[in-house]
PDB file of N, CA and C in Angstrom:
ATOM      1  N   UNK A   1     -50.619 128.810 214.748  1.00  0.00           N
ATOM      2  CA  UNK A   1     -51.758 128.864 213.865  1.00  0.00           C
ATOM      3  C   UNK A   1     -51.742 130.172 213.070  1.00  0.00           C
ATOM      4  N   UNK A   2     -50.906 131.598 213.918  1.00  0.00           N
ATOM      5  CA  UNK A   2     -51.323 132.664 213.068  1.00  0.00           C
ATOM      6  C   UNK A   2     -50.184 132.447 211.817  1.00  0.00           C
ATOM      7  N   UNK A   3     -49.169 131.646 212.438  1.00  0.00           N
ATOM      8  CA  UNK A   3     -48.005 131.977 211.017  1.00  0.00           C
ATOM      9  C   UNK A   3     -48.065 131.334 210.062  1.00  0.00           C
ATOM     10  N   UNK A   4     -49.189 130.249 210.081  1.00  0.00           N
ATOM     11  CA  UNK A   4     -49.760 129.614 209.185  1.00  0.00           C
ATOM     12  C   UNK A   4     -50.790 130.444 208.295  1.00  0.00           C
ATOM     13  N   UNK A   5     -51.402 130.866 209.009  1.00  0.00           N
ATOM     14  CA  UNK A   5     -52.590 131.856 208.152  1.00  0.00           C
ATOM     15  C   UNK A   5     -51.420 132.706 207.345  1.00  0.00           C
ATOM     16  N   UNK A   6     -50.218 133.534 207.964  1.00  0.00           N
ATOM     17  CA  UNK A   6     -49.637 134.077 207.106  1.00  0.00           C
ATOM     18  C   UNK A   6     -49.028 133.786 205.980  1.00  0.00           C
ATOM     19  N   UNK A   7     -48.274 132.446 206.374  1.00  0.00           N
ATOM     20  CA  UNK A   7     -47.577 131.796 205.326  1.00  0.00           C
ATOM     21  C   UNK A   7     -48.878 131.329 204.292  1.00  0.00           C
ATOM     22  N   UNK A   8     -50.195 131.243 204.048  1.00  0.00           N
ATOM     23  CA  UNK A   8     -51.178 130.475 203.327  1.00  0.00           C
ATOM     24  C   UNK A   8     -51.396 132.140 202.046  1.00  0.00           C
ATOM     25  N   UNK A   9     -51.188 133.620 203.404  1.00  0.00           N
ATOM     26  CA  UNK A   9     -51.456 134.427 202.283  1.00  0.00           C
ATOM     27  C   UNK A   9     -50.234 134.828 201.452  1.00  0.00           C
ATOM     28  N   UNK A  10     -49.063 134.890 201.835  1.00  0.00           N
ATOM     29  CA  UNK A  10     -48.147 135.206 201.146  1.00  0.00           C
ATOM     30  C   UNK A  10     -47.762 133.899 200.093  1.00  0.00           C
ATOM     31  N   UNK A  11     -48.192 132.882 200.615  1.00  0.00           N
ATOM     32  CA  UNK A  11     -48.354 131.994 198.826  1.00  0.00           C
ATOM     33  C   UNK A  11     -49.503 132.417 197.803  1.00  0.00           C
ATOM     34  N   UNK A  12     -50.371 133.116 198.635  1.00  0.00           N
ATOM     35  CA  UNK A  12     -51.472 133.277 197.594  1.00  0.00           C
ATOM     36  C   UNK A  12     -51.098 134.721 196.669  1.00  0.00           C
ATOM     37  N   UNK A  13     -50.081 135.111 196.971  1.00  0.00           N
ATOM     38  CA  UNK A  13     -50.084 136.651 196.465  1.00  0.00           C
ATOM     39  C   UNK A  13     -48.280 136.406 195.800  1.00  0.00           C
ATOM     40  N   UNK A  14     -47.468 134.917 195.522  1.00  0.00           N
ATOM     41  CA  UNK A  14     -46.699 134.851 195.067  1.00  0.00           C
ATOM     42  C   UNK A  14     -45.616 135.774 195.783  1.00  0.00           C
ATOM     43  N   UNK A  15     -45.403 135.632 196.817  1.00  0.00           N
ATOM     44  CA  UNK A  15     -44.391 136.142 197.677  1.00  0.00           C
ATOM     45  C   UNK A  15     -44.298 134.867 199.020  1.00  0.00           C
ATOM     46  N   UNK A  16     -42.949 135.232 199.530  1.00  0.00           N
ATOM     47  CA  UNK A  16     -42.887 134.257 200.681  1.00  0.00           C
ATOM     48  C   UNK A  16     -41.754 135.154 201.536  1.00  0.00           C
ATOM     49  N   UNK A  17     -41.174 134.863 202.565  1.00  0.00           N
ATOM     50  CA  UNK A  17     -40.316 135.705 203.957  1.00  0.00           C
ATOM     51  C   UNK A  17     -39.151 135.003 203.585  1.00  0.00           C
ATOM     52  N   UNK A  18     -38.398 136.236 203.660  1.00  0.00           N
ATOM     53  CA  UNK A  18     -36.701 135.700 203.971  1.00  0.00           C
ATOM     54  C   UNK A  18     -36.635 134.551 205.141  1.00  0.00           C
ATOM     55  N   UNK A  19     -35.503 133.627 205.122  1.00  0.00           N
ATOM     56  CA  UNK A  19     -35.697 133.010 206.394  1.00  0.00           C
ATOM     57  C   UNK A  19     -34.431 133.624 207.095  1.00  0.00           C
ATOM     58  N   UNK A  20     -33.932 134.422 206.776  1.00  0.00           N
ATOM     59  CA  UNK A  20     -32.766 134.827 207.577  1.00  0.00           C
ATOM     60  C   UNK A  20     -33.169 136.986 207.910  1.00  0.00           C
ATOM     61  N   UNK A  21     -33.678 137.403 207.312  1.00  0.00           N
ATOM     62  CA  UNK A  21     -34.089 138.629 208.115  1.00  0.00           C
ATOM     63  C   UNK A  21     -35.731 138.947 207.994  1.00  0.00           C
ATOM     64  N   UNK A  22     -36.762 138.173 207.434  1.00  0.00           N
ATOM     65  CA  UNK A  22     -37.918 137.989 207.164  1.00  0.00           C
ATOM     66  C   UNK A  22     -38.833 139.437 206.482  1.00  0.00           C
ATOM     67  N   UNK A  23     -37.928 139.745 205.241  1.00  0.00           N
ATOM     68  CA  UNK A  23     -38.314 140.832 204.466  1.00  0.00           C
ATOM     69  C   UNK A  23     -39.609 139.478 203.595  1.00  0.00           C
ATOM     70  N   UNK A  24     -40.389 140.252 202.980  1.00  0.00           N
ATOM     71  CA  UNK A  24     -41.157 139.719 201.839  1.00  0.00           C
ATOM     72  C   UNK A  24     -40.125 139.699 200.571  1.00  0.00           C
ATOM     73  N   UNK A  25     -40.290 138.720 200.119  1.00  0.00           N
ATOM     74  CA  UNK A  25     -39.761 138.138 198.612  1.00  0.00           C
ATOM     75  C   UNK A  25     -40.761 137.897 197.639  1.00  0.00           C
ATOM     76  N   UNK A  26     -40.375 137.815 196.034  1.00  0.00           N
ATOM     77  CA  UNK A  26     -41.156 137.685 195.391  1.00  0.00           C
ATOM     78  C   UNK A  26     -40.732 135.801 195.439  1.00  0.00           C
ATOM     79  N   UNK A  27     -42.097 135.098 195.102  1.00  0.00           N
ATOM     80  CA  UNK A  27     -41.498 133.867 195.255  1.00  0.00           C
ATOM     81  C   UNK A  27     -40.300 133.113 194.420  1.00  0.00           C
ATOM     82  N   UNK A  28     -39.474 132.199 195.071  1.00  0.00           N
ATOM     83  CA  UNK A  28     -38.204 131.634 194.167  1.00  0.00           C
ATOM     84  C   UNK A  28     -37.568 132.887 194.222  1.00  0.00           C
ATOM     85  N   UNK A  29     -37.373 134.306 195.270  1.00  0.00           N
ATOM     86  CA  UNK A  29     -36.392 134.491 194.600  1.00  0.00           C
ATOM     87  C   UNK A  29     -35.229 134.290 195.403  1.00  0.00           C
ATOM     88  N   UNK A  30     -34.124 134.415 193.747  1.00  0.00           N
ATOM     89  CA  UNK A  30     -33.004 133.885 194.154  1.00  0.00           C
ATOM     90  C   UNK A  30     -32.190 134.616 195.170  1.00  0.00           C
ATOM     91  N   UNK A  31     -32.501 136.222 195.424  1.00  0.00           N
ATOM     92  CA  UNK A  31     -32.010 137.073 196.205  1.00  0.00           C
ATOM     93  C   UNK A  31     -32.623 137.679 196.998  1.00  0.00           C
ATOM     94  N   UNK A  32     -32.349 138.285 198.740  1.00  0.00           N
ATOM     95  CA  UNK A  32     -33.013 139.233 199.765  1.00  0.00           C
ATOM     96  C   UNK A  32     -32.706 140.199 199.414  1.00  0.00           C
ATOM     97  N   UNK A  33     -33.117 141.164 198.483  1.00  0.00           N
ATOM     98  CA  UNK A  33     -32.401 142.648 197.995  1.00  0.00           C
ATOM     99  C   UNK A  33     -32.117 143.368 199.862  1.00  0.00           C
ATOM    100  N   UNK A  34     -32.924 142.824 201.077  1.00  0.00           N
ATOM    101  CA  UNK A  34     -32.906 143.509 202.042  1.00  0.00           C
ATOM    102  C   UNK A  34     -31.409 142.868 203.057  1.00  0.00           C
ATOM    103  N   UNK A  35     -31.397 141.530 203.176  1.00  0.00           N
ATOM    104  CA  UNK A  35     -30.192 141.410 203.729  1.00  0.00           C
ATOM    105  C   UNK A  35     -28.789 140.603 202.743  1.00  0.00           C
ATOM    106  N   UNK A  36     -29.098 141.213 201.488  1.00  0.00           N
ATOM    107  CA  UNK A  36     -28.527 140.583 200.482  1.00  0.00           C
ATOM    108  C   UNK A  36     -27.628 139.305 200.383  1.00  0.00           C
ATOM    109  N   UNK A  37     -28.657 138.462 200.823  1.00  0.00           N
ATOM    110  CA  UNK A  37     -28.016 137.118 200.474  1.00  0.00           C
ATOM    111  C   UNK A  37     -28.752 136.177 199.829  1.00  0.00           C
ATOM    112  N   UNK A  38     -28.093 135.113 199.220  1.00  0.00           N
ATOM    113  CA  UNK A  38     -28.852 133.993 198.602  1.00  0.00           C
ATOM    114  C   UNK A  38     -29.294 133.374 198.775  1.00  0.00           C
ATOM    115  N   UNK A  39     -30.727 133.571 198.785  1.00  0.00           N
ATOM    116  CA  UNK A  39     -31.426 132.470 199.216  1.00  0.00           C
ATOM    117  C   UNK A  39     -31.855 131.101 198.474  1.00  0.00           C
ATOM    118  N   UNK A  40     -31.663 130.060 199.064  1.00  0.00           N
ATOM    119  CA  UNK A  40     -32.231 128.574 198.517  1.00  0.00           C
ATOM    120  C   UNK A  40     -33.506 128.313 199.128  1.00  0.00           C
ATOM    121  N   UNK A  41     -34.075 127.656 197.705  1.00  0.00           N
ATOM    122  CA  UNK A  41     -35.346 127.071 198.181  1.00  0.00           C
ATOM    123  C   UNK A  41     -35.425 125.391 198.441  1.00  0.00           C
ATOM    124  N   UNK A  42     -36.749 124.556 198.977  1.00  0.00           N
ATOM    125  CA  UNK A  42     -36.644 123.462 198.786  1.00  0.00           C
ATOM    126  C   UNK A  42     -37.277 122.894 197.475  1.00  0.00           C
ATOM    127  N   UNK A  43     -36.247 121.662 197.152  1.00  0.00           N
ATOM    128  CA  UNK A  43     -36.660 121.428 195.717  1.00  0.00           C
ATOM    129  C   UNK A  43     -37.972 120.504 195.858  1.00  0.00           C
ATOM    130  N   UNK A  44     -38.290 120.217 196.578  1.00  0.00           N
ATOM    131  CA  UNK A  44     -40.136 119.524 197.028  1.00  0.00           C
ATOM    132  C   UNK A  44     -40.773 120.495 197.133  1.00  0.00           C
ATOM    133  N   UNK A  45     -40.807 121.477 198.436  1.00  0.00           N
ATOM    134  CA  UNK A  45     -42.075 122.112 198.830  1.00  0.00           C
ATOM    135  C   UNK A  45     -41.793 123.583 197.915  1.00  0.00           C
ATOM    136  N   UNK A  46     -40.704 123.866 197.595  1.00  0.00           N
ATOM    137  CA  UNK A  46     -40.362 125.427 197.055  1.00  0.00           C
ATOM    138  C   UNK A  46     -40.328 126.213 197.911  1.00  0.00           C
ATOM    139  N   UNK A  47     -40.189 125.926 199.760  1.00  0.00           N
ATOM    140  CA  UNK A  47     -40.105 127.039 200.604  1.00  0.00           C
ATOM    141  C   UNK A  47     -38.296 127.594 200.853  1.00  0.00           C
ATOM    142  N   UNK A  48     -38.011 128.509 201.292  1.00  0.00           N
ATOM    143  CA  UNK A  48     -37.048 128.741 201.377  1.00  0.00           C
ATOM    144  C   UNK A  48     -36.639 128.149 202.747  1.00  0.00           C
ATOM    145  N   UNK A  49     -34.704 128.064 202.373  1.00  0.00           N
ATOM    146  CA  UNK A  49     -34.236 127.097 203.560  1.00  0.00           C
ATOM    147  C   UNK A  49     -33.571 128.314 204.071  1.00  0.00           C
ATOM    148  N   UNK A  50     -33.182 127.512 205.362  1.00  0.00           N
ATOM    149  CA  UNK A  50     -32.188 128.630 206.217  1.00  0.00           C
ATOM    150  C   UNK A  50     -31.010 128.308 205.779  1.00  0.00           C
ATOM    151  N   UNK A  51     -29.707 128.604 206.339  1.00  0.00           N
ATOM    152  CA  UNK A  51     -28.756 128.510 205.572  1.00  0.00           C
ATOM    153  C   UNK A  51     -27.987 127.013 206.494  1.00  0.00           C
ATOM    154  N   UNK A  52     -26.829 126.307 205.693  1.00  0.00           N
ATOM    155  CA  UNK A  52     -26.767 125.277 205.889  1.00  0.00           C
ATOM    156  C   UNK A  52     -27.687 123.888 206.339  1.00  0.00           C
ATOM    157  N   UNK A  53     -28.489 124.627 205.952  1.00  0.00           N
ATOM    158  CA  UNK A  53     -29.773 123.422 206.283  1.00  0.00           C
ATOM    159  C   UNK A  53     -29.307 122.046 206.026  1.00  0.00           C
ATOM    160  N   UNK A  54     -29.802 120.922 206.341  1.00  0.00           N
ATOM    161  CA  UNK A  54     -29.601 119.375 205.790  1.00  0.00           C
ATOM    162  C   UNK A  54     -31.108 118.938 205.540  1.00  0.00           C
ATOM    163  N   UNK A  55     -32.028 119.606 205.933  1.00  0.00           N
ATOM    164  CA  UNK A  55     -33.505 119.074 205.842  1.00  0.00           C
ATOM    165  C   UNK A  55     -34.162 120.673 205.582  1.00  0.00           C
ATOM    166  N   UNK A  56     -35.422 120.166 204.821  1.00  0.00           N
ATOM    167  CA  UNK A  56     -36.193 121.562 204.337  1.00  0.00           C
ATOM    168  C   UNK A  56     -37.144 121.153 206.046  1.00  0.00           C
ATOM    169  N   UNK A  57     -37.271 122.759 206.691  1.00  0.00           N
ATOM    170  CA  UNK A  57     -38.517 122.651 208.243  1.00  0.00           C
ATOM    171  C   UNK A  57     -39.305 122.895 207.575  1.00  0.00           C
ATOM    172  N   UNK A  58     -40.095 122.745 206.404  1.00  0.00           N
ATOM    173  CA  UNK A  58     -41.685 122.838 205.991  1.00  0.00           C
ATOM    174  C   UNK A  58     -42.082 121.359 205.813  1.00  0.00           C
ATOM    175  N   UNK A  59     -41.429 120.810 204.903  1.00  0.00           N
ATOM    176  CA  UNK A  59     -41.671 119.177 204.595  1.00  0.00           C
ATOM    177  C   UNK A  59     -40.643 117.996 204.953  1.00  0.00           C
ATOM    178  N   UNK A  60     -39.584 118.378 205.485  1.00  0.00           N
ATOM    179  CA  UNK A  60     -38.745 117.289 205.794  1.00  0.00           C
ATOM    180  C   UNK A  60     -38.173 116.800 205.051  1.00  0.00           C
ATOM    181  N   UNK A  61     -37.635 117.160 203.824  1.00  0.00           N
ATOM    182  CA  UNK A  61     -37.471 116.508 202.660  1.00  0.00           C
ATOM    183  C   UNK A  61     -35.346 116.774 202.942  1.00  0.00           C
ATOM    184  N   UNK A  62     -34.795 116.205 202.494  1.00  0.00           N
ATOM    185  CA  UNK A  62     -33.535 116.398 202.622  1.00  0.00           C
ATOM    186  C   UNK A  62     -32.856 117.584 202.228  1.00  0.00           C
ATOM    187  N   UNK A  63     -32.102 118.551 202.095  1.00  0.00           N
ATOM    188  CA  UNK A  63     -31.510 119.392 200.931  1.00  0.00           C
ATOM    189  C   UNK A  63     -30.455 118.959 200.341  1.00  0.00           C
ATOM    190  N   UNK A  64     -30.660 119.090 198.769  1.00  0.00           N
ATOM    191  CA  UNK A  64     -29.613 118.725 198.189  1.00  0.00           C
ATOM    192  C   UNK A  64     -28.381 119.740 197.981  1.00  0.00           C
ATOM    193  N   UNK A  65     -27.106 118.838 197.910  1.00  0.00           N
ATOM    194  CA  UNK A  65     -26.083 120.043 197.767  1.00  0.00           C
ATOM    195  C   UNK A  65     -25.753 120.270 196.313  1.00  0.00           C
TER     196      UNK A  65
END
């Protein structure tokens, strides 16, 4: 429940968490300036995926390659 409250404010302030070292990002972005890698988002929900993902864990939606 709390990482929900978090994740509700960091959409509200246009930022979201790395999913691989959980620095703050500005949202969509394409890079972790902190563990410098590329991050992908999902093309449904816009959350970021982990890496090799096959499904986005926010909405279930597939990832495309």
């Amino acid at each position: 429940m709390a990482a929900e409250k978090v994740e509700r404010e960091f959409e509200a302030e246009g930022t979201c968490v790395c999913p691989f070292c959980e620095a703050v990002l500005e949202a969509s972005a394409p890079w972790c300036m902190t563990c410098q890698v590329e991050v992908q988002f999902c093309a449904f929900c816009d959350e970021p995926l982990p890496l090799d993902a096959t499904e986005c864990p926010s909405c279930g939606a597939k990832s495309e390659d």
